[in-house]
Protein backbone atom coordinates (compact mmCIF):
# COMPACT_ATOMS: atom_id res chain seq x y z
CA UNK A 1 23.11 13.66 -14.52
CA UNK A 2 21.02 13.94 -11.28
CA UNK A 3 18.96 11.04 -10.16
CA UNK A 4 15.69 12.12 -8.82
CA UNK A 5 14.12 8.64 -7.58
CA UNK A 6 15.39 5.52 -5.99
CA UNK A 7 13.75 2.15 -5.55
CA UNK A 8 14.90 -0.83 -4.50
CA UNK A 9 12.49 -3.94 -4.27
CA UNK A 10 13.55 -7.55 -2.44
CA UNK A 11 11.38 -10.11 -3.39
CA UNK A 12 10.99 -14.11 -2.42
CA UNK A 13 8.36 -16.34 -3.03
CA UNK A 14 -5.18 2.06 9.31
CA UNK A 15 -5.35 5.89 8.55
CA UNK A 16 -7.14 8.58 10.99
CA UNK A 17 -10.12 7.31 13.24
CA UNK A 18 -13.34 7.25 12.07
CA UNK A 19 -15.95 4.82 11.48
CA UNK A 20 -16.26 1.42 9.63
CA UNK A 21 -18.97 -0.22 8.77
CA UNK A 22 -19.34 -4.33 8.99
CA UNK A 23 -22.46 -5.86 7.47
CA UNK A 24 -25.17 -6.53 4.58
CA UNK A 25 -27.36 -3.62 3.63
CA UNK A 26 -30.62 -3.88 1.20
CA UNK A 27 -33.02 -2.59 -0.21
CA UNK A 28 -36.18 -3.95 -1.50
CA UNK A 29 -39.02 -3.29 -3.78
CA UNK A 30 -42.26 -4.96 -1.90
CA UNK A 31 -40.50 -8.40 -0.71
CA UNK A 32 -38.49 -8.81 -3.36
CA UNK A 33 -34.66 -8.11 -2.39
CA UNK A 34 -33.33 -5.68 -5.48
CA UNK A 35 -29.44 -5.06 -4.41
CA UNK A 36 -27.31 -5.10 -1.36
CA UNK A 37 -24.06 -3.44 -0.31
CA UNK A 38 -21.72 -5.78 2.21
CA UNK A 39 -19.88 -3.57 4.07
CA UNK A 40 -16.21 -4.66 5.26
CA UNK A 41 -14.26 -2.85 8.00
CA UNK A 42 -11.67 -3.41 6.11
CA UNK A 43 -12.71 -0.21 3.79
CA UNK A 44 -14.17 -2.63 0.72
CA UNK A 45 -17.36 -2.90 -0.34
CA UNK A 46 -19.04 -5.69 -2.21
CA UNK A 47 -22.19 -4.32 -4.25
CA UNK A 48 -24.40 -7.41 -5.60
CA UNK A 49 -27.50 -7.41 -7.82
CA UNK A 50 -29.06 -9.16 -10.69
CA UNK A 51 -26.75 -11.97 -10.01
CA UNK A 52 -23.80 -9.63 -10.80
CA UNK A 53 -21.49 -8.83 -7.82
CA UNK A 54 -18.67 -5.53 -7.60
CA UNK A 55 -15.81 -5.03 -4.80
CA UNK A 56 -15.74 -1.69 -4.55
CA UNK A 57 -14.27 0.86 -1.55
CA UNK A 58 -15.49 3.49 0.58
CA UNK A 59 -14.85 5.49 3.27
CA UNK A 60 -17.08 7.12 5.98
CA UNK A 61 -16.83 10.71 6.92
CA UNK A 62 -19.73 11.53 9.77
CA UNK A 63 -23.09 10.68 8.73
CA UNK A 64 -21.97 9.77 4.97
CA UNK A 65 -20.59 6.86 3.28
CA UNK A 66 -18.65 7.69 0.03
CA UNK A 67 -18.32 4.58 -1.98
CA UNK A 68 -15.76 4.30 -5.37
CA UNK A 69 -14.15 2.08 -7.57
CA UNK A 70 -10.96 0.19 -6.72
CA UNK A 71 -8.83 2.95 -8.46
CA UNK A 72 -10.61 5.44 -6.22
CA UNK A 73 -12.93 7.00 -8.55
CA UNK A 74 -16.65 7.59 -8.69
CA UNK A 75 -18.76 9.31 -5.60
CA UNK A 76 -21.95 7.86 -4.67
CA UNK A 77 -22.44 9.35 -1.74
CA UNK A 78 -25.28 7.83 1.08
CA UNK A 79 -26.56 8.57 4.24
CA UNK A 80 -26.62 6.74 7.47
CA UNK A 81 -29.92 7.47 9.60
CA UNK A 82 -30.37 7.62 12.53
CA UNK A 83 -32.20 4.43 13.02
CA UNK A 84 -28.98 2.66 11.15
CA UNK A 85 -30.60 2.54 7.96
CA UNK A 86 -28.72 3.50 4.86
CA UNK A 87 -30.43 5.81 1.83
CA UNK A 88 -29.09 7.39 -0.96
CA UNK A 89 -30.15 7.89 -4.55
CA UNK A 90 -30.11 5.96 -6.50
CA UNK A 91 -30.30 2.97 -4.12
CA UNK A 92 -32.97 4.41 -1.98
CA UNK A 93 -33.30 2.95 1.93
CA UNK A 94 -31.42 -0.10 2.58
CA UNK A 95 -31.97 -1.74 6.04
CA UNK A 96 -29.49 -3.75 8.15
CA UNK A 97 -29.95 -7.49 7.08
CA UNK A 98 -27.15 -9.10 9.03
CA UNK A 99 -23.46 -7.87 10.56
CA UNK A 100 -23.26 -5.09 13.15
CA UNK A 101 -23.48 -2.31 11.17
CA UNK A 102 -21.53 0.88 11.74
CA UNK A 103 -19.39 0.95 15.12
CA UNK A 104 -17.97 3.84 16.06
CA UNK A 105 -14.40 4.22 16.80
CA UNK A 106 -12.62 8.05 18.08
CA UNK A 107 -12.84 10.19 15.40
CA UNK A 108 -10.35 13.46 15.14
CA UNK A 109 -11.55 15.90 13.26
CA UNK A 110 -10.60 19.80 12.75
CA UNK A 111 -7.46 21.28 11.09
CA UNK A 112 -4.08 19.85 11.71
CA UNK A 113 -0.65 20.01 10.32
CA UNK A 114 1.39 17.36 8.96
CA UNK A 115 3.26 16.70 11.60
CA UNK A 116 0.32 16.42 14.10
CA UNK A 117 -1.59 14.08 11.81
CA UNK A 118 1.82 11.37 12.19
CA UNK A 119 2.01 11.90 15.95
CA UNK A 120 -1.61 10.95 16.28
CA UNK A 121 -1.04 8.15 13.90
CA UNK A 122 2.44 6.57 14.82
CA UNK A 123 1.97 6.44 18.39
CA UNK A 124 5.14 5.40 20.46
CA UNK A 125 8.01 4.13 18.20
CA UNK A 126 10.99 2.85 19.77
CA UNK A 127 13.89 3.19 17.50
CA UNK A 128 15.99 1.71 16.66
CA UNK A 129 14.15 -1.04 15.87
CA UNK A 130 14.11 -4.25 17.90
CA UNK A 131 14.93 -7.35 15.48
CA UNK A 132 15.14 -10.48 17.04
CA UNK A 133 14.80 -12.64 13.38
CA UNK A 134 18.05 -13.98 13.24
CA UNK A 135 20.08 -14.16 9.59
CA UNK A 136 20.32 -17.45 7.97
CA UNK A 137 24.50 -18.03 8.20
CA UNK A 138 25.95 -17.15 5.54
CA UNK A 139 23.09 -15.88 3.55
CA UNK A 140 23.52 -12.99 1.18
CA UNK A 141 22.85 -9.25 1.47
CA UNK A 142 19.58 -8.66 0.26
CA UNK A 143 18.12 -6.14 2.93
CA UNK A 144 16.41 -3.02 2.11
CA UNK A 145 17.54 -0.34 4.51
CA UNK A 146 16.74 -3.12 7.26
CA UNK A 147 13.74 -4.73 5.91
CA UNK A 148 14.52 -7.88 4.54
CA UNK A 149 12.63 -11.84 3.98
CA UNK A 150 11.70 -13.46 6.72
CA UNK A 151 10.78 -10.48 9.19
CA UNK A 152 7.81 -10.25 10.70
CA UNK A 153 5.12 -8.14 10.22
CA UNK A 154 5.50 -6.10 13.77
CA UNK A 155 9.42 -5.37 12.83
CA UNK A 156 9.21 -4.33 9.42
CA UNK A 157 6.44 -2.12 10.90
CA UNK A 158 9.13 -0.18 13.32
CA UNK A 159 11.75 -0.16 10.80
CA UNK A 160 10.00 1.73 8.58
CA UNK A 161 8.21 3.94 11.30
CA UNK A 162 12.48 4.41 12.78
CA UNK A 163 13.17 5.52 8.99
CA UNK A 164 11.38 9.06 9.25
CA UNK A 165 9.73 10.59 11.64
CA UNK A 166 6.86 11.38 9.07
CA UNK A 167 6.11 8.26 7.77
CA UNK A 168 2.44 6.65 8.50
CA UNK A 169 1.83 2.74 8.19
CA UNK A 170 -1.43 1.66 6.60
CA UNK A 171 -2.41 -2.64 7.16
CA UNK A 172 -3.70 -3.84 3.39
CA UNK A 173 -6.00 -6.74 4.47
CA UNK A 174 -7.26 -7.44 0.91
CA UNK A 175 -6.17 -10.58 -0.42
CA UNK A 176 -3.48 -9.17 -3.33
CA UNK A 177 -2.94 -13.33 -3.89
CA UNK A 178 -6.27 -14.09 -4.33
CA UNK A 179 -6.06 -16.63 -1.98
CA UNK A 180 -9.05 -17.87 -0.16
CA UNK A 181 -8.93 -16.59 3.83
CA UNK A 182 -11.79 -18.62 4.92
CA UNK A 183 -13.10 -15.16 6.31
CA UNK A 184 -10.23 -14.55 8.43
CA UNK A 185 -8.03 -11.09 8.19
CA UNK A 186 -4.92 -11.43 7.33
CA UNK A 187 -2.61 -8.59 7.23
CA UNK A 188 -1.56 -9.19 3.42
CA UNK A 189 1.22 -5.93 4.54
CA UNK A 190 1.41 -2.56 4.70
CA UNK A 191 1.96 1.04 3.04
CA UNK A 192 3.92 3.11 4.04
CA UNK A 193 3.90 7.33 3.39
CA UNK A 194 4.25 10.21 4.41
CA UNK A 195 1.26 11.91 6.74
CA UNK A 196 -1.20 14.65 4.96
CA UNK A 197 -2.13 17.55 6.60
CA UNK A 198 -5.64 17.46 7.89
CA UNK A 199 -7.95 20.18 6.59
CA UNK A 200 -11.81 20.16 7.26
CA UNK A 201 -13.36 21.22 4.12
CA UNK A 202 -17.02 22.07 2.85
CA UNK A 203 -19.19 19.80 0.87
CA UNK A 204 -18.48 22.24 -2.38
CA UNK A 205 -14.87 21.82 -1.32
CA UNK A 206 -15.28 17.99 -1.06
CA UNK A 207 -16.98 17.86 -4.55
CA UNK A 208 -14.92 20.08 -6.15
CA UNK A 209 -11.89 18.01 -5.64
CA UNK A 210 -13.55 14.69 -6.49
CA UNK A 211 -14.20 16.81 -9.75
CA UNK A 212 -10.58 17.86 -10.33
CA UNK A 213 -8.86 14.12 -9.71
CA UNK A 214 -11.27 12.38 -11.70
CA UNK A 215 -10.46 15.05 -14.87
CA UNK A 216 -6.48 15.24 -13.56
CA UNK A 217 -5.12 12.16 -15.74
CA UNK A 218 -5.97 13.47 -18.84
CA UNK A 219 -4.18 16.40 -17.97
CA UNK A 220 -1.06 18.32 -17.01
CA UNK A 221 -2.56 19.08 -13.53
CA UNK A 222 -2.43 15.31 -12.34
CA UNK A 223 -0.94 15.20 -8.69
CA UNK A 224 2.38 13.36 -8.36
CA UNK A 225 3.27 10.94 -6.27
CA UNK A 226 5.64 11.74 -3.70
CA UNK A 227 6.91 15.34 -3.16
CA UNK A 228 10.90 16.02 -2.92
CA UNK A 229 12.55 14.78 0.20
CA UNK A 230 9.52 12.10 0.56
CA UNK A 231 9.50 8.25 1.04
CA UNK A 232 7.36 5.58 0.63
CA UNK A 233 7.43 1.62 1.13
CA UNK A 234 5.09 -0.78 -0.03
CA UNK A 235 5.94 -3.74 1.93
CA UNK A 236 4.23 -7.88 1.08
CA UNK A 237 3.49 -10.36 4.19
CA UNK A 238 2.13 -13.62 4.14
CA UNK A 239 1.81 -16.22 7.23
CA UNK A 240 -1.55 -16.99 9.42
CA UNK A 241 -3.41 -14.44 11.36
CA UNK A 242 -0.27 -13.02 13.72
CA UNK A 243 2.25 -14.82 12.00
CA UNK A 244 2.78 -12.99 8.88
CA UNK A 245 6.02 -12.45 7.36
CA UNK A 246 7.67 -10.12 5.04
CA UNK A 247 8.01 -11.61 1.55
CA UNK A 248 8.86 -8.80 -0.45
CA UNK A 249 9.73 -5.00 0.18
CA UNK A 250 9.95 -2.06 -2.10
CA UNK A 251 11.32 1.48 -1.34
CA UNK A 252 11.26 4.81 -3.34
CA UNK A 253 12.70 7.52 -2.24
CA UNK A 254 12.46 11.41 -3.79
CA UNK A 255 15.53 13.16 -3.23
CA UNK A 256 14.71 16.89 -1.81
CA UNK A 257 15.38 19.93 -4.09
CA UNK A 258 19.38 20.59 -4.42
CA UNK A 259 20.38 17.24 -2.88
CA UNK A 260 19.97 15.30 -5.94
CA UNK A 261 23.19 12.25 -5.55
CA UNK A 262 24.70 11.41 -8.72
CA UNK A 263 24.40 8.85 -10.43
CA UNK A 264 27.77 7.36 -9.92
CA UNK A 265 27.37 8.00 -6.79
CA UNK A 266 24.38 6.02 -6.19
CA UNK A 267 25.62 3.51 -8.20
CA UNK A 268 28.81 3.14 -6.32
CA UNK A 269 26.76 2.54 -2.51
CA UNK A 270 24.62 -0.12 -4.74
CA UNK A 271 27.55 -2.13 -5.65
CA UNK A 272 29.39 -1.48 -2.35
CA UNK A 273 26.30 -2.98 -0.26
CA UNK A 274 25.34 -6.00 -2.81
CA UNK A 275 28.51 -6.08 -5.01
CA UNK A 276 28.16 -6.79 -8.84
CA UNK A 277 24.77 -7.02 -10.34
CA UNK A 278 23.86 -9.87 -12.13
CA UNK A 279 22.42 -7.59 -14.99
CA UNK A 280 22.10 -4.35 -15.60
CA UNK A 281 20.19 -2.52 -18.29
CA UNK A 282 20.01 1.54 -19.10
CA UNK A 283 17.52 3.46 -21.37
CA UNK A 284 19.63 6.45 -22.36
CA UNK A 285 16.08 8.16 -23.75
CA UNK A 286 14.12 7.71 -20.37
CA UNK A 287 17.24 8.44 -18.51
CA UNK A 288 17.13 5.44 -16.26
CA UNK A 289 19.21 2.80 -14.94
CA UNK A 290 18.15 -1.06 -13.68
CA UNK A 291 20.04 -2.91 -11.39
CA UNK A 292 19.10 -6.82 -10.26
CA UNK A 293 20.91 -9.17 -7.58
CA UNK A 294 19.71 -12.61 -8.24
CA UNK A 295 20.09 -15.68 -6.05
CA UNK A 296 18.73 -18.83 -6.24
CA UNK A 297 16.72 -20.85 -3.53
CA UNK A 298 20.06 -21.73 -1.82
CA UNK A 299 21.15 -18.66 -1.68
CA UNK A 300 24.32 -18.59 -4.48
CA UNK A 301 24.24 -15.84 -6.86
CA UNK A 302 22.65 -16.63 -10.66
CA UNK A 303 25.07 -16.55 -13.02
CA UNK A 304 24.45 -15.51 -17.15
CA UNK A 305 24.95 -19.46 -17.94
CA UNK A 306 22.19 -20.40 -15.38
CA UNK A 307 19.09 -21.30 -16.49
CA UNK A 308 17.28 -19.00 -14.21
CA UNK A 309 19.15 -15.54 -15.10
CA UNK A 310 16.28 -15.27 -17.60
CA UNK A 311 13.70 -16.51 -15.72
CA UNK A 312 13.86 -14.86 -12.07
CA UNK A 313 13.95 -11.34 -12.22
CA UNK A 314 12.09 -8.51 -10.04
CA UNK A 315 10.10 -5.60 -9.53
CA UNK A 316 11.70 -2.22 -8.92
CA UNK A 317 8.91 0.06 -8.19
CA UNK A 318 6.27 -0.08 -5.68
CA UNK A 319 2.69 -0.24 -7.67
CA UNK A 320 4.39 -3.04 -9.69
CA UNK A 321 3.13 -6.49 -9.54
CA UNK A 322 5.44 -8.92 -8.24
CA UNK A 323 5.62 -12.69 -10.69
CA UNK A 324 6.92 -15.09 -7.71
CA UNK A 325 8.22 -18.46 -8.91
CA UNK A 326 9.31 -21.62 -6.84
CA UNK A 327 12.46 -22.10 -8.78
CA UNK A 328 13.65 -18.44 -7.76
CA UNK A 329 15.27 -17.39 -4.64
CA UNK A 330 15.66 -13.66 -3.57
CA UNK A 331 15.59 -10.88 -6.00
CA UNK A 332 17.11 -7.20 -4.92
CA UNK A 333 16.14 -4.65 -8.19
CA UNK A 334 17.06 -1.12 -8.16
CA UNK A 335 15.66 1.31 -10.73
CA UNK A 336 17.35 4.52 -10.62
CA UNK A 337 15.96 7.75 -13.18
């Protein structure tokens, strides 16, 4: 048996240049306000009429504004004028009613490789990376390839940038705890994946693809994830603006074509680094394998008899939504198929 993915999660309790876009935009039918778009540099969007509100996203190529769901679907597509205004159909001209509007930031543009696009967007990396966030004394292993609790923001950062040359860190500033910010940013972590070649394409072109991923799920033709020898990291922070933390980490890795590990073999390095799980569970019909490490706030190892080896347990996949509870300490989880 070959194992084609790996992910390990720990938990506890900015793409190419272009333009963004920071402020309310309406429209109005004589002096009667009908709907308005807030525009976040952040990449959200929060559409509002009729007393009903939407957080949507969008992204600005040149002169146009694409705006879709939170899953990335749907194209309404609108114009920026030159006198700042905003029209499109159907929301028709919406003027500037407070923020500062588009500002413009470098923009590349025009055909590049891969490997160009994550030297533009990686800058200088010093590896290896720089840790200075001591190790609590005798605290368990519970790092994930470096990255562990307790890090800050700016050195998980340049771990995972020293991991591959290819990998590209995107900030998430949207609140996944639905916590109230008061209107300040705070870096709520970062993605991590690998950089896409950049290829200028026509408007047909541009349709055409928004066309083919919105009819892709229902299909055989959907786009996967990560292509062989790829990694990605989807990494949690938490802590006041410049202070954030890591909280939780997650790591899957797609093994190239040919250099598939074995199980076993995997299996073996797991145990070797965090020693016996504290449960384990297989589906022989998926053809996958869970591992979990669990430790409680103090940092001891949860036994079956504990009252928490039910209750603490976490997530081994990056998309997956972490359940963080006070009682728990640190949770390693490695899902292996």
């Amino acid at each position: 048996m070959k194992i084609a993915v790996l992910v390990i999660t720990v938990l506890l309790l900015s793409g190419c240049g272009g333009s963004k876009i920071d402020g309310t935009y309406c429209n109005k039918s004589s002096d009667l306000v009908v709907a308005c778009y807030t525009f976040r540099s952040n990449g959200t969007v929060l559409y509002s009429a009729a007393g009903m509100e939407f957080e949507m996203k969008y992204e600005v190529e040149g002169d146009k504004i694409k705006v879709m769901d939170r899953q990335g679907n749907g194209s309404l597509v609108l114009t920026v004028l030159e006198d700042g205004s905003i029209q499109g159909n159907p929301v028709g001209l919406m003027k500037l009613r407070s923020g500062t509007g588009m500002s413009q930031t470098p923009a590349r543009s025009g055909n590049a490789s891969a490997e160009q696009v994550a030297k533009e967007m990686r800058g200088n990396v010093a590896c290896p990376a720089k840790i200075t966030t001591p190790v609590a004394a005798g605290a368990p292993v519970i790092d994930i390839v470096g990255i562990r609790p307790g890090l800050t923001y700016e050195e998980a950062a340049n771990v995972v940038l020293c991991d591959n040359p290819m990998l590209v860190v995107e900030a998430q500033t949207a609140s996944w705890s639905e916590s109230n910010t008061y209107g300040q940013k705070i870096r709520q972590g970062f993605n991590a994946r690998f950089a896409k070649a950049r290829i200028t394409k026509t408007s047909k072109q541009i349709k055409q693809g928004l066309q083919d991923n919105s009819l892709a799920p229902g299909s055989n033709r959907a786009p996967e994830d990560m292509n062989p020898g790829e990694v990605q990291y989807t990494v949690a922070t938490m802590g006041v603006p410049g202070q954030e933390r890591v909280i939780s980490c997650a790591r899957a890795e797609r093994f190239g074509e040919g250099k598939n590990p074995t199980v076993d073999s995997v299996t073996q390095a797991l145990t070797g680094k965090y020693g016996p799980a504290t449960a384990t569970a297989r589906n022989d019909n998926s053809h996958w394998l869970r591992y979990q490490w669990v430790y409680d706030p103090a940092g001891l190892k949860v036994v079956e008899t504990s009252r928490l080896y039910r209750k603490c347990s976490g997530v081994a996949r990056p998309n997956d939504l972490a359940n963080l509870r006070t009682e728990c300490g640190v949770v390693v989880a490695a899902f292996i198929v």
